[in-house]
C-alpha atoms as a PDB file:
ATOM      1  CA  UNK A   1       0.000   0.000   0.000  1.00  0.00           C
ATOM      2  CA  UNK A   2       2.710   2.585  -0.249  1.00  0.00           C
ATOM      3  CA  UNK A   3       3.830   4.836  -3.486  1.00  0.00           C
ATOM      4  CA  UNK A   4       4.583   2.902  -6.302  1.00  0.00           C
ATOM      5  CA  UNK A   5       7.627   4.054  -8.297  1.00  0.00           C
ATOM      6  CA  UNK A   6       7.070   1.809 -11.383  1.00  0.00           C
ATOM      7  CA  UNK A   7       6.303   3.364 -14.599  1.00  0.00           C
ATOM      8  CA  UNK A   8       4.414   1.707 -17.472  1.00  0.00           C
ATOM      9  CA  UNK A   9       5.516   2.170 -20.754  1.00  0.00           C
ATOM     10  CA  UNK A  10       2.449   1.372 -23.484  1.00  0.00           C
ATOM     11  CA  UNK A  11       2.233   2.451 -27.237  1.00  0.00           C
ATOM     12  CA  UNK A  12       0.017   1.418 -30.086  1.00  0.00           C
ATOM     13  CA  UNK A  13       1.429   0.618 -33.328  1.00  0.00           C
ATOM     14  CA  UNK A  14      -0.864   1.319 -36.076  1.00  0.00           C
ATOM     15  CA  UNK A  15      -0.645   1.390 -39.695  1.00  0.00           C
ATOM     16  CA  UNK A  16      -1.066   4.641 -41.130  1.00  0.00           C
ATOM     17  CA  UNK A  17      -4.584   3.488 -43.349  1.00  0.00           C
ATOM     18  CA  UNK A  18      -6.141   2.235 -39.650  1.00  0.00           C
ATOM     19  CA  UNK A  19      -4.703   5.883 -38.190  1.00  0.00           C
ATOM     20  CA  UNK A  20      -6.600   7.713 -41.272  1.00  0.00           C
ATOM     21  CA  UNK A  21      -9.688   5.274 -40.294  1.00  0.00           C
ATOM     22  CA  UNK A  22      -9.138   5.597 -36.948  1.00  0.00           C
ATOM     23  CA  UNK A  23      -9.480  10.008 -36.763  1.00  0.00           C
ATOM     24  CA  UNK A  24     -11.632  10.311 -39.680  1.00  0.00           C
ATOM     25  CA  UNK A  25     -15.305  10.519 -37.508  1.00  0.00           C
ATOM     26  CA  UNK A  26     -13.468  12.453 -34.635  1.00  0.00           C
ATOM     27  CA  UNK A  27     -12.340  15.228 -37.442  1.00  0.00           C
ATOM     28  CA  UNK A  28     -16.126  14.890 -38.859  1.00  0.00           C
ATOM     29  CA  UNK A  29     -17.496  15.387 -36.055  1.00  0.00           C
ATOM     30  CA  UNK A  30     -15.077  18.740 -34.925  1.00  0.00           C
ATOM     31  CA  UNK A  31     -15.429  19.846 -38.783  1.00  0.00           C
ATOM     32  CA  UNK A  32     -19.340  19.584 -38.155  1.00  0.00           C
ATOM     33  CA  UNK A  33     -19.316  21.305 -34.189  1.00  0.00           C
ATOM     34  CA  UNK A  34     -17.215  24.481 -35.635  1.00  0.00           C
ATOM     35  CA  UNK A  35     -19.339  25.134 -39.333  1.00  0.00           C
ATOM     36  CA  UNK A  36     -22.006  24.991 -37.012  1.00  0.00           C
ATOM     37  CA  UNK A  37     -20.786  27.368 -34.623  1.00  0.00           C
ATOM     38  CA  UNK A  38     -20.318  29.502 -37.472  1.00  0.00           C
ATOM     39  CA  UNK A  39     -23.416  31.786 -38.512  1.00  0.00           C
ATOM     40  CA  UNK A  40     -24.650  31.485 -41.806  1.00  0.00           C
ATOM     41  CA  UNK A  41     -24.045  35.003 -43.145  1.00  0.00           C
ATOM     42  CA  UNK A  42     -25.650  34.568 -46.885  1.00  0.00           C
ATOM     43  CA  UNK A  43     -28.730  33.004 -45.660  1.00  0.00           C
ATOM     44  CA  UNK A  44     -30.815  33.826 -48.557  1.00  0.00           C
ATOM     45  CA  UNK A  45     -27.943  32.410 -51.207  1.00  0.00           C
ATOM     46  CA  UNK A  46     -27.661  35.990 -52.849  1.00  0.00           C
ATOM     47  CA  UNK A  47     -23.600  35.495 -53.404  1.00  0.00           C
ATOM     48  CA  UNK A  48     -24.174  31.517 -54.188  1.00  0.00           C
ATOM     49  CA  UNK A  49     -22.185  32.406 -57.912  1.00  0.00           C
ATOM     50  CA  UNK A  50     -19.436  33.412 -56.218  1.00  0.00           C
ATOM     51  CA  UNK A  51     -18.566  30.038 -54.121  1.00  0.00           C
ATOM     52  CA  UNK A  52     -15.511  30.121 -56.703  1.00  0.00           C
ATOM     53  CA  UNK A  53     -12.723  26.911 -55.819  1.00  0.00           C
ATOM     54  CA  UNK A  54      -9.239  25.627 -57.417  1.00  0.00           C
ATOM     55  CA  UNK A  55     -11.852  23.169 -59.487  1.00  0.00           C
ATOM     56  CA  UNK A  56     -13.893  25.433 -60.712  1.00  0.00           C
ATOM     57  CA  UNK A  57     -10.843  27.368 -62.482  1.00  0.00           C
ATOM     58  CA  UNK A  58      -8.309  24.976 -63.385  1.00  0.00           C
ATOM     59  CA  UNK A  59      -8.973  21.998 -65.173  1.00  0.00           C
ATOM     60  CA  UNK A  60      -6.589  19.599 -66.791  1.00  0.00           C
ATOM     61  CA  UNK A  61      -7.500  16.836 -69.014  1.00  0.00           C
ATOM     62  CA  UNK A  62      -6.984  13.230 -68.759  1.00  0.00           C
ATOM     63  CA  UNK A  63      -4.246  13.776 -71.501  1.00  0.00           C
ATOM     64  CA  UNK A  64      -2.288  16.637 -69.938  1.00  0.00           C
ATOM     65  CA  UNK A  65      -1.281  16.396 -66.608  1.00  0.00           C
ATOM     66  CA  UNK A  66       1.536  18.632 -64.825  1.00  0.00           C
ATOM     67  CA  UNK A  67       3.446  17.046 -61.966  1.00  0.00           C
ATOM     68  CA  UNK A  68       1.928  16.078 -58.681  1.00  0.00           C
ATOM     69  CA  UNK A  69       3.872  18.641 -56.819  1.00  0.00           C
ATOM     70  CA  UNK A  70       2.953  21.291 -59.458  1.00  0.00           C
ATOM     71  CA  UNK A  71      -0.882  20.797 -59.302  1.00  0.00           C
ATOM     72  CA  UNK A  72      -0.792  21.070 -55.242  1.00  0.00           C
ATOM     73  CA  UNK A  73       1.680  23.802 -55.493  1.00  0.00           C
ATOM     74  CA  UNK A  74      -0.983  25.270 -57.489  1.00  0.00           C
ATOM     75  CA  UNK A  75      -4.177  24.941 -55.373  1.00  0.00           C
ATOM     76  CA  UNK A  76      -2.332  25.877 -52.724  1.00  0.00           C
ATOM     77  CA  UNK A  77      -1.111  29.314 -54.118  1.00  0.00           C
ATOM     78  CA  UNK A  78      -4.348  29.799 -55.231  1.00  0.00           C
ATOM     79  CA  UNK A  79      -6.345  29.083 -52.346  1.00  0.00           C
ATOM     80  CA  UNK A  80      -3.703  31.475 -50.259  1.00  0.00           C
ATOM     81  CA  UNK A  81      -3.588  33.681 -52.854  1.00  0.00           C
ATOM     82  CA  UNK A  82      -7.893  34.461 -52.813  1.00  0.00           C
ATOM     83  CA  UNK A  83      -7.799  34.249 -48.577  1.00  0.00           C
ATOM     84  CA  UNK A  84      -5.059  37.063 -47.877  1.00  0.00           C
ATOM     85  CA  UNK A  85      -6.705  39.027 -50.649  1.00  0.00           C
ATOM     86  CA  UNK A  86     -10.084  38.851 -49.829  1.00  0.00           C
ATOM     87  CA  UNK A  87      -9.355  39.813 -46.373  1.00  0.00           C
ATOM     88  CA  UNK A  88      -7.257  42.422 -46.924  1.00  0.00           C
ATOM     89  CA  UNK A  89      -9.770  43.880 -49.740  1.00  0.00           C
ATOM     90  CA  UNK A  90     -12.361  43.733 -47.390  1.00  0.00           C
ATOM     91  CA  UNK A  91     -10.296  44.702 -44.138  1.00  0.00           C
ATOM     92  CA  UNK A  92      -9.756  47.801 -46.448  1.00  0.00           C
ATOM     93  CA  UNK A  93     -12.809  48.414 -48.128  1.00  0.00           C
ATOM     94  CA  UNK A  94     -15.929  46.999 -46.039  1.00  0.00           C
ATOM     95  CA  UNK A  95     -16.687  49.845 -43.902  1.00  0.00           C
ATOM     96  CA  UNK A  96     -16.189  52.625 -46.574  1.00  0.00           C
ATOM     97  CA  UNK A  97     -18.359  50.391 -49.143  1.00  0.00           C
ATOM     98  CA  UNK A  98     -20.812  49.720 -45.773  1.00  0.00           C
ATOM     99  CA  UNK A  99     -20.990  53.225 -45.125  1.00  0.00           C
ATOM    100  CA  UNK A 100     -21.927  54.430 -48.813  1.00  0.00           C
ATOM    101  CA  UNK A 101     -24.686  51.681 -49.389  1.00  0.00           C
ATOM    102  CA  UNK A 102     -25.943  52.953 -46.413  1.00  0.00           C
ATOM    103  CA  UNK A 103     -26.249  56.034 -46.791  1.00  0.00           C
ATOM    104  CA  UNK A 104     -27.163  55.042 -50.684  1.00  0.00           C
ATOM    105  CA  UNK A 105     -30.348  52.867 -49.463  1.00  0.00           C
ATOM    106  CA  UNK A 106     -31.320  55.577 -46.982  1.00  0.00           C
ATOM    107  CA  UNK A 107     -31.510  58.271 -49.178  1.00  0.00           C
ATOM    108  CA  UNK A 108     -33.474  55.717 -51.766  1.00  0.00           C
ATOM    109  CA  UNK A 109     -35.831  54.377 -48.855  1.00  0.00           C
ATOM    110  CA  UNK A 110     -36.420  58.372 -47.877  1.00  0.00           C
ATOM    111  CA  UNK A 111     -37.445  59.185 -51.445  1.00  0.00           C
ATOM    112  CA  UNK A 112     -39.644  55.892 -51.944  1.00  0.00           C
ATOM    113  CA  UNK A 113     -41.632  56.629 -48.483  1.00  0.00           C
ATOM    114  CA  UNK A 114     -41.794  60.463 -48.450  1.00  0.00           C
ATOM    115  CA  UNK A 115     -41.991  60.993 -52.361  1.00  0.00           C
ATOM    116  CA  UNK A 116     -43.002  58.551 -54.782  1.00  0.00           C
ATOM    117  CA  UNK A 117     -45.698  56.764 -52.488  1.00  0.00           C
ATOM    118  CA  UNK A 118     -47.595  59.874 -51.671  1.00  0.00           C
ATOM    119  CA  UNK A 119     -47.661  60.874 -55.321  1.00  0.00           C
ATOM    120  CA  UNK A 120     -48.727  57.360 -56.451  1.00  0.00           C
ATOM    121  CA  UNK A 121     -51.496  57.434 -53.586  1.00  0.00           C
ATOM    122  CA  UNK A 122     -52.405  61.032 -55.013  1.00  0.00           C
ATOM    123  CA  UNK A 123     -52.616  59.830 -58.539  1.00  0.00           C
ATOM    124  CA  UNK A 124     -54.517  56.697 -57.924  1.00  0.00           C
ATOM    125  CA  UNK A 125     -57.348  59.096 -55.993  1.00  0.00           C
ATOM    126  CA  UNK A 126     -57.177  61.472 -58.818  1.00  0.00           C
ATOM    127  CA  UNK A 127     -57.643  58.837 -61.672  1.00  0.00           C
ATOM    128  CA  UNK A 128     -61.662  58.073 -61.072  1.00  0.00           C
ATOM    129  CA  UNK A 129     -62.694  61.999 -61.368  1.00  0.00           C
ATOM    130  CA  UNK A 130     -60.238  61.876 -64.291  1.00  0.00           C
ATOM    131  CA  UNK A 131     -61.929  59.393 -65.979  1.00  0.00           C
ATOM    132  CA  UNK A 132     -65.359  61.019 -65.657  1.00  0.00           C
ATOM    133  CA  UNK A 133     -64.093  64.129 -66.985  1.00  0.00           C
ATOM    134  CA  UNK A 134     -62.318  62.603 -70.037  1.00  0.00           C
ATOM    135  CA  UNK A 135     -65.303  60.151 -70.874  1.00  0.00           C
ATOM    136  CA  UNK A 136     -67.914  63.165 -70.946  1.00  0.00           C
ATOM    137  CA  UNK A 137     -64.875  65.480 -73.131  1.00  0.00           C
ATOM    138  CA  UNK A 138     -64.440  62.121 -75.646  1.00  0.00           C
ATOM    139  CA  UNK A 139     -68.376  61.653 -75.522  1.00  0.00           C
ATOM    140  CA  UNK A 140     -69.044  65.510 -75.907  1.00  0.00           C
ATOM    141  CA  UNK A 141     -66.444  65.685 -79.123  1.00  0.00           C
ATOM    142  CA  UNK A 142     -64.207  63.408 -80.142  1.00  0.00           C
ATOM    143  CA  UNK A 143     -67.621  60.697 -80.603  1.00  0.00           C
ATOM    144  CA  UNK A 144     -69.839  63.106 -82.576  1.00  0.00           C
ATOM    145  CA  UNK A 145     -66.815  63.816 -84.864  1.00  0.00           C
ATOM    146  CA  UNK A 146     -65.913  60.183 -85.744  1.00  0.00           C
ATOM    147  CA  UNK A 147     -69.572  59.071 -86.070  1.00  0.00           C
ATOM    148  CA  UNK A 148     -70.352  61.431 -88.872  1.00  0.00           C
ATOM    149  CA  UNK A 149     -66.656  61.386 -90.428  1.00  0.00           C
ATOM    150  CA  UNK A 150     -67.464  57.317 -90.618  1.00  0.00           C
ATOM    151  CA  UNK A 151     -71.034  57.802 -92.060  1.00  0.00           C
ATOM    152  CA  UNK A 152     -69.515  60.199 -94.657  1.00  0.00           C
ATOM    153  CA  UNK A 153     -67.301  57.789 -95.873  1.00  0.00           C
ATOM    154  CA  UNK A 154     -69.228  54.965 -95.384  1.00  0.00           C
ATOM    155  CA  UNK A 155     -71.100  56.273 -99.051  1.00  0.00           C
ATOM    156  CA  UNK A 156     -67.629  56.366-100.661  1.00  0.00           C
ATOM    157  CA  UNK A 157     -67.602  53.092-102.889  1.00  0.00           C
ATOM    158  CA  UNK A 158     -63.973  52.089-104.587  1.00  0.00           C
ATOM    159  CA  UNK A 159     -63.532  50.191-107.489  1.00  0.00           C
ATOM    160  CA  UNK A 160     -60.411  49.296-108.742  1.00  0.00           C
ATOM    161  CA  UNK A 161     -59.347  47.976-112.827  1.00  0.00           C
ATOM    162  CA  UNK A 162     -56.820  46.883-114.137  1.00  0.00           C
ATOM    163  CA  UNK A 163     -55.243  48.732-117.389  1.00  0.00           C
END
C-alpha cells in the first residue's frame, strides 16, 4: 500500500490506413461542431455564384497532366492567394463600401416613403374623377366627330381595274 515508483511504458502501433480510419469521424465530427458554430451570413444564397474553388478554375484533361507537386503547389497558391486578398480587400474596403450603401439605401428608402408613395397614392385618388371628366370630353367631341366622319365615308364606294 505505499507509493509505487514503477512506470508503465504502453504504445500502439498502427498502420497509417487504420490511423486515417481511426481520426476520420473524430475530425467529422469537430469539422461539423465548428461550421455549425459559425453563422450562416448569406442566408438567402444571394452570393451563391461566387462560391468560386481551385476546381472550378483549373482543369486539366486526362491527356495533360503537370506534376503532382505542381498541381498542389498550385491549389495551394491559389487558395492562399484568394484568402489574404479577400481579407485584406475587405479589411480595407468593407466599412467605406458599408458606409456608402448605407447612406445610398437611406436616401433611396427616404425618397420611396416620403416621395413617390404619396404621389402614387395622389394619382390613384385622382384617376376616377379623371376618368369622368375625359369620358364626358371624348363623348361631348371626339364621338360626334368620328360618327359622322365614318357615315360620310361609309357612301364612298372604290372600285379598282386593271389597265
Amino acid at each position: 500500500m505505499g507509493l509505487e515508483r514503477e512506470k508503465s511504458d504502453s504504445s500502439v502501433i498502427m498502420d497509417q490506413d487504420e490511423f486515417n480510419r481511426a481520426i476520420e469521424p473524430m475530425l467529422s465530427k469537430k469539422a461539423r461542431s465548428a461550421c455549425a458554430a459559425e453563422p450562416d451570413r448569406d442566408p438567402s444564397d444571394v452570393n451563391a455564384h461566387l462560391k468560386v474553388g481551385f476546381d472550378d478554375i483549373i482543369a486539366e484533361p486526362g491527356s495533360a497532366h503537370s506534376f503532382d507537386t505542381v498541381w498542389i503547389g498550385s491549389h495551394a497558391a491559389f487558395e492562399l492567394v484568394k484568402f489574404i486578398f479577400y481579407r485584406v480587400l475587405t479589411t480595407l474596403l468593407a466599412v467605406p463600401v458599408a458606409f456608402i450603401l448605407g447612406l445610398v439605401f437611406a436616401v433611396l428608402s427616404c425618397i420611396h416613403i416620403w416621395l413617390v408613395t404619396p404621389l402614387i397614392r395622389s394619382f390613384v385618388m385622382l384617376l376616377p374623377p379623371a376618368r369622368v371628366v375625359w369620358r364626358s370630353l371624348t363623348d361631348t367631341f371626339v364621338t360626334p366627330l368620328f360618327l359622322s366622319v365614318g357615315k360620310s365615308l361609309s357612301s364612298v364606294r372604290v372600285k379598282t381595274t386593271e389597265y
